[in-house]
PDB file of N, CA and C in Angstrom:
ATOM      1  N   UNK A   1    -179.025 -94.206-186.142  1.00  0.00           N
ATOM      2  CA  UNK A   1    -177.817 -93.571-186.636  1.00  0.00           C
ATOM      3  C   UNK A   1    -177.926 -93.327-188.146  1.00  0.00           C
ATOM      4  N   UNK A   2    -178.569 -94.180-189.013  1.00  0.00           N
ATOM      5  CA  UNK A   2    -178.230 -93.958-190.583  1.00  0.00           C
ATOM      6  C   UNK A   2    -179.248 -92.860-190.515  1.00  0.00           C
ATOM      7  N   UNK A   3    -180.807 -92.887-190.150  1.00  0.00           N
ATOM      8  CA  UNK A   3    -181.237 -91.561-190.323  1.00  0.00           C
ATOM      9  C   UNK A   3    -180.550 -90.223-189.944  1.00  0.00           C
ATOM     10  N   UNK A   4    -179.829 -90.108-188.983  1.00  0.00           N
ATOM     11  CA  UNK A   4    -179.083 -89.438-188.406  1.00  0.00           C
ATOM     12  C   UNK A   4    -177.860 -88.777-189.920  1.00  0.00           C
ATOM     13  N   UNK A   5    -177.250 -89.611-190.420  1.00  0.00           N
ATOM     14  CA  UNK A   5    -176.603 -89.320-191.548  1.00  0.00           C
ATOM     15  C   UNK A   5    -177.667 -88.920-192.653  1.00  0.00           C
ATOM     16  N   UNK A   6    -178.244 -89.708-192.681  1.00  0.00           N
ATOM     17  CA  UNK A   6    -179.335 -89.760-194.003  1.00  0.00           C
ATOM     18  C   UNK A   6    -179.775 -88.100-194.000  1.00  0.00           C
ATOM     19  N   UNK A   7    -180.094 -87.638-192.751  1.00  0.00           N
ATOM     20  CA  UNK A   7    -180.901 -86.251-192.818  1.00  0.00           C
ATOM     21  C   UNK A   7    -179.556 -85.274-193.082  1.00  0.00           C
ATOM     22  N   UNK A   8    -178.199 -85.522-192.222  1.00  0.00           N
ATOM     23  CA  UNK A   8    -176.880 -85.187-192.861  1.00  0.00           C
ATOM     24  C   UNK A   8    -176.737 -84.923-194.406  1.00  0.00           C
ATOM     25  N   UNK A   9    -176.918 -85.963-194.967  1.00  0.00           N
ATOM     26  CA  UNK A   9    -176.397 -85.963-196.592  1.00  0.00           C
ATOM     27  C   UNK A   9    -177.295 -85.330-197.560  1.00  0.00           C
ATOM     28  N   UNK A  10    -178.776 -85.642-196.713  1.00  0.00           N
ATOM     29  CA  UNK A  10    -179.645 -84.230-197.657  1.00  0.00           C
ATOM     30  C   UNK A  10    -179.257 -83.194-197.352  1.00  0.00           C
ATOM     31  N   UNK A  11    -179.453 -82.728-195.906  1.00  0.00           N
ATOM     32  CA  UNK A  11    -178.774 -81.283-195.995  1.00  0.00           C
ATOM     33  C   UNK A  11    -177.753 -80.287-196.719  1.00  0.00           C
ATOM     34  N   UNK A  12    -176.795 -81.396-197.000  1.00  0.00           N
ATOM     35  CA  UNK A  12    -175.772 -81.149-197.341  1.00  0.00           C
ATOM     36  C   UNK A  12    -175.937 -80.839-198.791  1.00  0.00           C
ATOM     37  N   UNK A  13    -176.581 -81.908-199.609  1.00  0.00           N
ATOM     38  CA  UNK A  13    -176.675 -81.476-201.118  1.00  0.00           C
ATOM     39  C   UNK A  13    -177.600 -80.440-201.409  1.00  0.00           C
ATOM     40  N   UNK A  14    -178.941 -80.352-199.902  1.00  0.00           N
ATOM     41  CA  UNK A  14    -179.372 -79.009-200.463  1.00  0.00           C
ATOM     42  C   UNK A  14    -178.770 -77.533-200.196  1.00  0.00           C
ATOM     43  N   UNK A  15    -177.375 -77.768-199.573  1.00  0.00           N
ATOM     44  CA  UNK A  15    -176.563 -76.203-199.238  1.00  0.00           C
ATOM     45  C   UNK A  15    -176.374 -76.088-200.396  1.00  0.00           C
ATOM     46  N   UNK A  16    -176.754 -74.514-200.191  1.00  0.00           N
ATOM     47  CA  UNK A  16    -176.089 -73.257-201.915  1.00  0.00           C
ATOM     48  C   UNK A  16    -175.118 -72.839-201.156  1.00  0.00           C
ATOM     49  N   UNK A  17    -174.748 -72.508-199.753  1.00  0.00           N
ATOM     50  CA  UNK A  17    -173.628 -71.430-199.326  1.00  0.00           C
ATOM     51  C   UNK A  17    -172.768 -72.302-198.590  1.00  0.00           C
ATOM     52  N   UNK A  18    -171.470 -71.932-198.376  1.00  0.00           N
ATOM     53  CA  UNK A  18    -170.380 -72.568-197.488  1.00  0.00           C
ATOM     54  C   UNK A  18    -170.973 -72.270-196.111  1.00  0.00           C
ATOM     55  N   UNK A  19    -171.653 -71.227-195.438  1.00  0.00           N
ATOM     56  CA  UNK A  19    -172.419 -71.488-194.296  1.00  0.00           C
ATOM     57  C   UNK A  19    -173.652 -72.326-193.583  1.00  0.00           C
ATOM     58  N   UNK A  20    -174.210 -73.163-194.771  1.00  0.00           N
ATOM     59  CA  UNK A  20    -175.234 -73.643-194.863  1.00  0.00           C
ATOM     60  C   UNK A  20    -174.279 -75.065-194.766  1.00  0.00           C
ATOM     61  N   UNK A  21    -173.152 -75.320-195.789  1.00  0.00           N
ATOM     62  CA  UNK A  21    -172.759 -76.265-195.203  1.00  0.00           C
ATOM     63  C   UNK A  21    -172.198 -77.309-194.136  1.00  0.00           C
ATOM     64  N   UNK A  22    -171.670 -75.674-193.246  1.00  0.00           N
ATOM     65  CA  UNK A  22    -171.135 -75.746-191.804  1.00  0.00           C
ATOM     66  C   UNK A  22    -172.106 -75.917-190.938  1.00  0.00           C
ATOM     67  N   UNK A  23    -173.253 -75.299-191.431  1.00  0.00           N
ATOM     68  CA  UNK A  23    -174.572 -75.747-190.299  1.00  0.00           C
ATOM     69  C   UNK A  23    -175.103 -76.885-190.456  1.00  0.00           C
ATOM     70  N   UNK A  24    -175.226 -77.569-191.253  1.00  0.00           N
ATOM     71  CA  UNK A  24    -175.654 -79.024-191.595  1.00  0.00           C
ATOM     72  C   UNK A  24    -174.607 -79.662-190.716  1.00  0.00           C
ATOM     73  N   UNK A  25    -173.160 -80.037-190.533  1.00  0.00           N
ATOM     74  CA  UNK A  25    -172.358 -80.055-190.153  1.00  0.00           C
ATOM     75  C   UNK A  25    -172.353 -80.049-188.657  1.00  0.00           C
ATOM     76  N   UNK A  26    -172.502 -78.839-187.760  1.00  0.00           N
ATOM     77  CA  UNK A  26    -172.531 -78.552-186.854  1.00  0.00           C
ATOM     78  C   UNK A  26    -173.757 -79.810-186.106  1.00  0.00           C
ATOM     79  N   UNK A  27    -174.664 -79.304-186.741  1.00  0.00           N
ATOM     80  CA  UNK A  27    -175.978 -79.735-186.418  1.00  0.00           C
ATOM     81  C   UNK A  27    -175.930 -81.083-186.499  1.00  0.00           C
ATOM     82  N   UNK A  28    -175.474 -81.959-187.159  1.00  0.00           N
ATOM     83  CA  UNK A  28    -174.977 -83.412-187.367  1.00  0.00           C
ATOM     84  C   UNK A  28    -174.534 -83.767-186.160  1.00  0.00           C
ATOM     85  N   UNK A  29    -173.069 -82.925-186.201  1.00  0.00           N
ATOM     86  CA  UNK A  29    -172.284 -83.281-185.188  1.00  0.00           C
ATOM     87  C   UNK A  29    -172.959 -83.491-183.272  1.00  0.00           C
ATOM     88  N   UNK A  30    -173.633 -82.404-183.459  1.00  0.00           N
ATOM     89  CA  UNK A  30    -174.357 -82.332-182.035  1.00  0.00           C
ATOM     90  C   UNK A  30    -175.041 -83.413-181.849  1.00  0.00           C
ATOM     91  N   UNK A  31    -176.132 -83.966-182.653  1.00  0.00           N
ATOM     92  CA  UNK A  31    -176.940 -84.685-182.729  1.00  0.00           C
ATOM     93  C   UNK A  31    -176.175 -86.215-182.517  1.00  0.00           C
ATOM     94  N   UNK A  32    -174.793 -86.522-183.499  1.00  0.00           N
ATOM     95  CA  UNK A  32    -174.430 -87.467-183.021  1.00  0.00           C
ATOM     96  C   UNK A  32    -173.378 -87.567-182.051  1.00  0.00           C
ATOM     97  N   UNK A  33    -173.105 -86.865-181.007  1.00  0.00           N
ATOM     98  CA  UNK A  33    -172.292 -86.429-179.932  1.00  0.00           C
ATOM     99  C   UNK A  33    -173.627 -87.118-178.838  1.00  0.00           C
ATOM    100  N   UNK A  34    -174.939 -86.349-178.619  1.00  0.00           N
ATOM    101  CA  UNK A  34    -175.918 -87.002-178.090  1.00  0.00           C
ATOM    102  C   UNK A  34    -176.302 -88.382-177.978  1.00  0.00           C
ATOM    103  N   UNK A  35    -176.363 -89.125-179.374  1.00  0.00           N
ATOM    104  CA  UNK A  35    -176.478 -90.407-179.494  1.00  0.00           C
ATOM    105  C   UNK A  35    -175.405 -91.171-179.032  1.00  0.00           C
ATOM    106  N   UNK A  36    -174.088 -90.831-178.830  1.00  0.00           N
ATOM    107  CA  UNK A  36    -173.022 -91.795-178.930  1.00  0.00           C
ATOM    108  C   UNK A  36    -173.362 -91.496-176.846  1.00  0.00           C
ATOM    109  N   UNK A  37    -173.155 -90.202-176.320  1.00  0.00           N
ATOM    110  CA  UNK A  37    -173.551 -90.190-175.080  1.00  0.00           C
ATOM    111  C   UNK A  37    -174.522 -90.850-174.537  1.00  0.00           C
ATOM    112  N   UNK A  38    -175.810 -91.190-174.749  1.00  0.00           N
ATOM    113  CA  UNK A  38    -177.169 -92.041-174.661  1.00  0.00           C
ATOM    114  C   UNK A  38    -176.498 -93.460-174.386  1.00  0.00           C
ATOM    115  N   UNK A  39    -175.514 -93.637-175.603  1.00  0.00           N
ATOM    116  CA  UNK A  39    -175.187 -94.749-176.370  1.00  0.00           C
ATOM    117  C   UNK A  39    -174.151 -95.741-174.814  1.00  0.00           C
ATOM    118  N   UNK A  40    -173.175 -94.867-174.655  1.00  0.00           N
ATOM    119  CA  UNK A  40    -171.930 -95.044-173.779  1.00  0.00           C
ATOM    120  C   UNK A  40    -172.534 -94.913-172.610  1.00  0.00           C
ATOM    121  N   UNK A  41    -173.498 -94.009-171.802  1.00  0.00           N
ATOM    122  CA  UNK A  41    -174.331 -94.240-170.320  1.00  0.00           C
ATOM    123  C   UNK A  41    -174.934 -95.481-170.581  1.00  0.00           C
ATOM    124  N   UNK A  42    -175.858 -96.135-171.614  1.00  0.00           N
ATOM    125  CA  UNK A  42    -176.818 -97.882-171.356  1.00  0.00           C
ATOM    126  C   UNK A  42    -175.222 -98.665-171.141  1.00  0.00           C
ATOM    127  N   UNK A  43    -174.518 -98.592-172.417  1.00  0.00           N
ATOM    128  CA  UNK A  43    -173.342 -99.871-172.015  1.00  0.00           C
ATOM    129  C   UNK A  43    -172.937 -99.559-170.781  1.00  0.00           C
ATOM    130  N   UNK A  44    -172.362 -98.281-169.842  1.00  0.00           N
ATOM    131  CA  UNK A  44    -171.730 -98.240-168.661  1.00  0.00           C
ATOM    132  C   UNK A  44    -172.793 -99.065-167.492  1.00  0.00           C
ATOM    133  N   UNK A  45    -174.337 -98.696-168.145  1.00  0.00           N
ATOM    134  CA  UNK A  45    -175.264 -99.061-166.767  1.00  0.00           C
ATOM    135  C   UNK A  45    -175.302-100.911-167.125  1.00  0.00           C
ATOM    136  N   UNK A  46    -174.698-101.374-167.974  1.00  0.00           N
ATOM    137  CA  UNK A  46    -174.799-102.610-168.264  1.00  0.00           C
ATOM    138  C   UNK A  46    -173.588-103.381-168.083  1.00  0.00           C
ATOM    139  N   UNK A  47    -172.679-102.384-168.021  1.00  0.00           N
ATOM    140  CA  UNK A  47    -171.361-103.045-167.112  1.00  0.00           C
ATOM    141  C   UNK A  47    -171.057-103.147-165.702  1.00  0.00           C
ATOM    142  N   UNK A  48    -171.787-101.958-165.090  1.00  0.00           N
ATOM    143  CA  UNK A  48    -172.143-101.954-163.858  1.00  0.00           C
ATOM    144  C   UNK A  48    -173.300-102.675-163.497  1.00  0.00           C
ATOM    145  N   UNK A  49    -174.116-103.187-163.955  1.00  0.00           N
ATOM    146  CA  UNK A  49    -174.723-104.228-163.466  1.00  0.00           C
ATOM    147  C   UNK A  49    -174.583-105.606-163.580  1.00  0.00           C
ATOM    148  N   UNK A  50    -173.408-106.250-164.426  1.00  0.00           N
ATOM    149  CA  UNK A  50    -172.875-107.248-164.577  1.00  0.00           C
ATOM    150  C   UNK A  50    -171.478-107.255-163.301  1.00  0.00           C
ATOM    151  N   UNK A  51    -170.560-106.103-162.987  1.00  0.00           N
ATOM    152  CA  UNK A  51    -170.025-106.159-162.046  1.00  0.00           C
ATOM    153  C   UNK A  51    -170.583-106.321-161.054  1.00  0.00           C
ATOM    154  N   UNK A  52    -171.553-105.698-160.854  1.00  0.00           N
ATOM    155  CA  UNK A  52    -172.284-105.949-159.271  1.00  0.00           C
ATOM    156  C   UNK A  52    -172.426-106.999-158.686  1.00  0.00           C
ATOM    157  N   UNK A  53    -172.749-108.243-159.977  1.00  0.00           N
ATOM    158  CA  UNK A  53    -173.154-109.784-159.589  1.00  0.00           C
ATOM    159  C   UNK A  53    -171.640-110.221-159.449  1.00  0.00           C
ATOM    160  N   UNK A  54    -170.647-110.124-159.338  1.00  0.00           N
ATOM    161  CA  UNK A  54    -169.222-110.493-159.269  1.00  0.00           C
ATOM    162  C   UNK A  54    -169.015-110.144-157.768  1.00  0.00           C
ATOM    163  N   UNK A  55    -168.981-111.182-156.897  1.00  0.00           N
ATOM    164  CA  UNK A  55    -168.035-111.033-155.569  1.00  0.00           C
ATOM    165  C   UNK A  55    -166.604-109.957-155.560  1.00  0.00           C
ATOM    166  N   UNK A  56    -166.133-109.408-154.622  1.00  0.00           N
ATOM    167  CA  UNK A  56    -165.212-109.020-154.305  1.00  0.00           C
ATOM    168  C   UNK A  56    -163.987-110.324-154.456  1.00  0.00           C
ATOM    169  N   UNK A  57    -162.864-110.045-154.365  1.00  0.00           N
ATOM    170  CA  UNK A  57    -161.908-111.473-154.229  1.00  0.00           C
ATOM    171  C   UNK A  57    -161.001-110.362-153.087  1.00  0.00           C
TER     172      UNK A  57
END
């Protein structure tokens, strides 16, 4: 994740144009939309495999 920003905050200081800044931006955003998704499927497959070992009541 900090590289993830890290490559963010260069981008950002090397924009000359307000479009360059929205693409740094954009491009951030996607990238950490991906990671947090990656992120939220391992914890779900790790909650579902801790439920599994739990009996029914």
């Amino acid at each position: 994740m900090a590289k993830s920003h890290k490559k963010f905050t260069t981008a950002l200081n090397h924009a000359k144009t307000r479009q360059a800044c929205l693409n740094a931006y954009w491009k951030h955003k996607k990238e950490h939309e991906n990671l947090l998704k990656k992120h939220l499927k391992e914890e779900l497959a790790e909650v579902n495999k801790k439920k599994a070992k739990i009996p029914y009541r």
